[in-house]
N, C-alpha and C. Protein backbone atom coordinates (compact mmCIF):
# COMPACT_ATOMS: atom_id res chain seq x y z
N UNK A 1 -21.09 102.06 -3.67
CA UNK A 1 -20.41 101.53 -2.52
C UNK A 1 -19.46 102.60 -1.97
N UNK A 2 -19.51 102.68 -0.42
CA UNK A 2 -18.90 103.68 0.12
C UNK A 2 -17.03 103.76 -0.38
N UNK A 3 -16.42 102.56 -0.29
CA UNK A 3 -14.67 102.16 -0.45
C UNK A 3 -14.46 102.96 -1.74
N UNK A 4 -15.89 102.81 -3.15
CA UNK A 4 -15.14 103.13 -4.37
C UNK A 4 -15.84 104.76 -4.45
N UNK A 5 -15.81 105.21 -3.60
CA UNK A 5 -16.22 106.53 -3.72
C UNK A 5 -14.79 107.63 -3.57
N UNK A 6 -14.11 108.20 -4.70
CA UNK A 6 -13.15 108.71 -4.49
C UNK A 6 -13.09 109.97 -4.00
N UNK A 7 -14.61 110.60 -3.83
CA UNK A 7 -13.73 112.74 -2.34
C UNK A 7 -13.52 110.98 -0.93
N UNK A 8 -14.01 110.59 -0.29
CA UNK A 8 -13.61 110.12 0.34
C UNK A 8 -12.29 109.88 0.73
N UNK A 9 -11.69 110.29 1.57
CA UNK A 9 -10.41 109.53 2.41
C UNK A 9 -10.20 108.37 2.56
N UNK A 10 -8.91 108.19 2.26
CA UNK A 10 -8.74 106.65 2.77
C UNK A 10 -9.00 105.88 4.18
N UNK A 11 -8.73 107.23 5.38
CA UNK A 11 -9.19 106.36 6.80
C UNK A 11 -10.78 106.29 6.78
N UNK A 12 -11.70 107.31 6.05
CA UNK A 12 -13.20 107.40 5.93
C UNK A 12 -13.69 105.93 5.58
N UNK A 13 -12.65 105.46 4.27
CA UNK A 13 -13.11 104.39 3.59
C UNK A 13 -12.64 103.26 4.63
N UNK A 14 -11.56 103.14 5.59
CA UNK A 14 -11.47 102.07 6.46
C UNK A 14 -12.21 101.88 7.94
N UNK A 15 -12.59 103.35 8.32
CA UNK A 15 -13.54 103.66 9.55
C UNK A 15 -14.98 103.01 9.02
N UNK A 16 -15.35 103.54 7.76
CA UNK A 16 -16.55 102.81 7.42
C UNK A 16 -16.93 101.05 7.28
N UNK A 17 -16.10 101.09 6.42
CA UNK A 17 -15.86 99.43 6.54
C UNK A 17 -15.67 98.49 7.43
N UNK A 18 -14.94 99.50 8.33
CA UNK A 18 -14.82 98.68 10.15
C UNK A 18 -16.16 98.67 10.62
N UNK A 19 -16.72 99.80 10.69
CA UNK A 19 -18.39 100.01 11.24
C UNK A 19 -19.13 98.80 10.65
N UNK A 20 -19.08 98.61 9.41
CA UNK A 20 -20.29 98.23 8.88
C UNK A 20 -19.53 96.21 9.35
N UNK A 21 -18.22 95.59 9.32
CA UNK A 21 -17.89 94.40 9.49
C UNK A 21 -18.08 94.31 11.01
N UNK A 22 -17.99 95.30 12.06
CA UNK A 22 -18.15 95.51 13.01
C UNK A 22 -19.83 95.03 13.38
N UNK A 23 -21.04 95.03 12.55
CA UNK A 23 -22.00 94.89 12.33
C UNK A 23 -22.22 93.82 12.21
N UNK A 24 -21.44 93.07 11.29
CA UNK A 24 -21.15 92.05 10.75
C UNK A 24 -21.00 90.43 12.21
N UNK A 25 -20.08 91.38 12.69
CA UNK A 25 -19.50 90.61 13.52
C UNK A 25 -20.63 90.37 15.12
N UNK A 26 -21.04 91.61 14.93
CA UNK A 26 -22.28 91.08 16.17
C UNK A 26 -23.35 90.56 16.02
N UNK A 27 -23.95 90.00 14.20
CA UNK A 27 -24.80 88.97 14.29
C UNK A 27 -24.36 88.05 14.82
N UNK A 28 -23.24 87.50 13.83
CA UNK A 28 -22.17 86.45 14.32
C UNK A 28 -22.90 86.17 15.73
N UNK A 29 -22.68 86.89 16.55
CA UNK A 29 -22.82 86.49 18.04
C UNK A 29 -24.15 87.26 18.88
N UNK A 30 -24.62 87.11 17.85
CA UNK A 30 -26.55 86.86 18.44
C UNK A 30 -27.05 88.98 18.43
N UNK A 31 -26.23 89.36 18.39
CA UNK A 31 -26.24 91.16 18.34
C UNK A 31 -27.52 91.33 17.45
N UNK A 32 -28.83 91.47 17.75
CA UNK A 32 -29.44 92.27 16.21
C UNK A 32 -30.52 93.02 16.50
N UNK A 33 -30.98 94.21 15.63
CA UNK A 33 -31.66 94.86 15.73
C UNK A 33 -31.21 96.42 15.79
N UNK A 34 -32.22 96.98 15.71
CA UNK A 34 -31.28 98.64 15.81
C UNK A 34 -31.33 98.85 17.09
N UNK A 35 -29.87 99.17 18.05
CA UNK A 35 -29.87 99.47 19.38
C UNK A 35 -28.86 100.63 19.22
N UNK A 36 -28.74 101.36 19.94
CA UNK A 36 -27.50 102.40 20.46
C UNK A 36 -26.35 101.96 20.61
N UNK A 37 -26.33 100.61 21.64
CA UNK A 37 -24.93 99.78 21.66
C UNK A 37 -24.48 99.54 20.90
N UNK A 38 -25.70 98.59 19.82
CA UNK A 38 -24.74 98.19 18.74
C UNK A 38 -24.15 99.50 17.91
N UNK A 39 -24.76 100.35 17.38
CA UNK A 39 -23.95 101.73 16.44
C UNK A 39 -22.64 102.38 17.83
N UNK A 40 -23.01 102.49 18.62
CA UNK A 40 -21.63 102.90 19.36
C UNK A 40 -20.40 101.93 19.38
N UNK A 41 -20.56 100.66 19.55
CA UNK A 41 -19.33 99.76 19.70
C UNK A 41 -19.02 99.57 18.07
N UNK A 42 -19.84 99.53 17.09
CA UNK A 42 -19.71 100.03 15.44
C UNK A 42 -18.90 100.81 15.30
N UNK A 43 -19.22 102.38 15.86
CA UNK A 43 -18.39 103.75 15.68
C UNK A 43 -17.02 103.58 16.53
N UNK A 44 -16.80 102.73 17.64
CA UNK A 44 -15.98 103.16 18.59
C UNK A 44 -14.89 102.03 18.07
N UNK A 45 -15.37 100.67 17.03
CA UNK A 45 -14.39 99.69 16.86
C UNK A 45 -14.13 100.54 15.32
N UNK A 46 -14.86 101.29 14.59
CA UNK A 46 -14.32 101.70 13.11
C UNK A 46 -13.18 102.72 13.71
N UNK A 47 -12.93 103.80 14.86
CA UNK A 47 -12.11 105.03 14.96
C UNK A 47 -10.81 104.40 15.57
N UNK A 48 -11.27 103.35 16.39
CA UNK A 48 -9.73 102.71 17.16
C UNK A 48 -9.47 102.01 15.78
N UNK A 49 -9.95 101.28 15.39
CA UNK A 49 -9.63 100.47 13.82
C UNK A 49 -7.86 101.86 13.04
N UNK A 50 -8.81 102.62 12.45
CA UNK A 50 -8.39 103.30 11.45
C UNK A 50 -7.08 103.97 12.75
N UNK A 51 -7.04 104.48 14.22
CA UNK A 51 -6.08 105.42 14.79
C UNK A 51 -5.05 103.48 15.04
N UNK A 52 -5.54 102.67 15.19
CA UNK A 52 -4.46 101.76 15.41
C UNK A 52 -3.58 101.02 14.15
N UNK A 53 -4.04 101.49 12.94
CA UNK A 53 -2.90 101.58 11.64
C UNK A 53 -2.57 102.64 11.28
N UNK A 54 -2.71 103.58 12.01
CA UNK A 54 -1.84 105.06 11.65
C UNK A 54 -1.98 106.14 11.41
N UNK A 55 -3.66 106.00 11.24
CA UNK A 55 -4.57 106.77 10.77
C UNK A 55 -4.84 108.35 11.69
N UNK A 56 -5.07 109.75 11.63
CA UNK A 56 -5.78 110.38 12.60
C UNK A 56 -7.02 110.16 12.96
N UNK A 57 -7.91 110.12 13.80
CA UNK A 57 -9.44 109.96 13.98
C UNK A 57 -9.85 111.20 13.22
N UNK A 58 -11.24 111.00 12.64
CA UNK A 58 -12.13 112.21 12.24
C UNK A 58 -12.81 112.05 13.13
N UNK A 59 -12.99 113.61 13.66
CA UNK A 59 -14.01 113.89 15.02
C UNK A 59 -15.63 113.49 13.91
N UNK A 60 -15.89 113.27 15.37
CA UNK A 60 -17.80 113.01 14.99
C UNK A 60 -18.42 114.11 15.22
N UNK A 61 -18.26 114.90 16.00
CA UNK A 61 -18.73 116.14 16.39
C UNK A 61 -18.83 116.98 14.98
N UNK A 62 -20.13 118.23 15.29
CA UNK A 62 -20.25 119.04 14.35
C UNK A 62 -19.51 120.53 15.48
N UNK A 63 -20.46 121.58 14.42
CA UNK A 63 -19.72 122.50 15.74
C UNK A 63 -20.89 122.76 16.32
N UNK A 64 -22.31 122.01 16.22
CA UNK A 64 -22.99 121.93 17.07
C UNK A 64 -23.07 121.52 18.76
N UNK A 65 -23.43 122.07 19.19
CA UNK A 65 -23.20 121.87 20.93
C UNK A 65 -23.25 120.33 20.87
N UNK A 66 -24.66 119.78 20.75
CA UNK A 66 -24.64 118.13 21.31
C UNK A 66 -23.63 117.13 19.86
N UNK A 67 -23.30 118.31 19.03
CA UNK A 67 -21.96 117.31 18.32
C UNK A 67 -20.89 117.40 19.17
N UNK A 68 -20.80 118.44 19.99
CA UNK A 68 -19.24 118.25 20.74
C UNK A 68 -19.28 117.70 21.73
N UNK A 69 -20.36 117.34 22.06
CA UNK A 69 -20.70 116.61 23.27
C UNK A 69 -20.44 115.60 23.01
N UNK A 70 -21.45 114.95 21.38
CA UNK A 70 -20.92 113.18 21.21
C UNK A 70 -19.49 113.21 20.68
N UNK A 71 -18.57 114.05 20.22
CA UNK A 71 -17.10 113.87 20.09
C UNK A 71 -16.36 114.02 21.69
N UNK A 72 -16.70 114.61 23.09
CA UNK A 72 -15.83 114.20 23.56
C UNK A 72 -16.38 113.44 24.36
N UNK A 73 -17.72 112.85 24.18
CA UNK A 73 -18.09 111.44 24.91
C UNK A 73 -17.29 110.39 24.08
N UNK A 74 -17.20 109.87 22.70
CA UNK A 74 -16.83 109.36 22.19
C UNK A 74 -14.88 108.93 22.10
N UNK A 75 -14.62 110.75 22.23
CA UNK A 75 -13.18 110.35 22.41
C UNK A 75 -12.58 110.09 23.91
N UNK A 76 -13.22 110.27 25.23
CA UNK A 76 -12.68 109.71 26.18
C UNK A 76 -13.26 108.36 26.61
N UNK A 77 -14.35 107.52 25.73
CA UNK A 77 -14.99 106.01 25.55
C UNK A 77 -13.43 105.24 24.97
N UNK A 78 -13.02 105.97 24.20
CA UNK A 78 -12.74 105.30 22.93
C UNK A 78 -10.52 105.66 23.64
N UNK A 79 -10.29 106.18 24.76
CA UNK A 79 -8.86 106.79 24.92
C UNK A 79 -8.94 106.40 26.22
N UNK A 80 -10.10 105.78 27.13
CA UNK A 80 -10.28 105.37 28.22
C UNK A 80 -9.15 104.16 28.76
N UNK A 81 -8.60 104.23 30.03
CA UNK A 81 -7.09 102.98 30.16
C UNK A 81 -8.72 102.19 30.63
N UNK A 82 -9.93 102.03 30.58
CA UNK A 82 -10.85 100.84 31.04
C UNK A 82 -11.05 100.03 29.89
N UNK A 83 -11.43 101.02 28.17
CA UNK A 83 -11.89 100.36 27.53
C UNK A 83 -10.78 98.99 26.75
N UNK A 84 -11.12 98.11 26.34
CA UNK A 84 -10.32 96.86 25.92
C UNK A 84 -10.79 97.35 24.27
N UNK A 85 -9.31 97.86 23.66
CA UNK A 85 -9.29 97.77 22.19
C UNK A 85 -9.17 96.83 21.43
């Protein structure tokens, strides 16, 4: 299990856990199947999760080009005054 894995970080272990209840939470309400939406609103409710108890975000990005692309698509989704945290 990812939580009792100790190189892990503590925000790793609460970003993950958000993702995966985040998952959780959109069967709940009819969400299923593998879509893009669902893993983005996953990733985007685990990073606000962990930066809104105190946490720093870990970028998603590699130092690959289309990783820096999905880190600063992700961080102006996710720092946007549109999106509702």
């Amino acid at each position: 299990m990812l939580v009792n894995n100790p190189t892990m970080l503590e925000s790793q272990k609460i970003e993950s856990a958000g993702h995966e209840l985040f998952h959780a939470y959109q069967s709940e309400f009819g969400e299923t199947g593998a879509t893009i939406n669902r893993e983005v609103g996953a990733y985007a409710f685990g990073r606000v999760l962990v930066t809104d108890i105190g946490y720093d975000a870990l970028g998603y990005g590699t130092s690959s080009p289309y990783g820096q692309i999905y880190e600063n698509a992700m961080s102006t989704f996710v720092n946007s005054t549109t999106f509702n945290q």
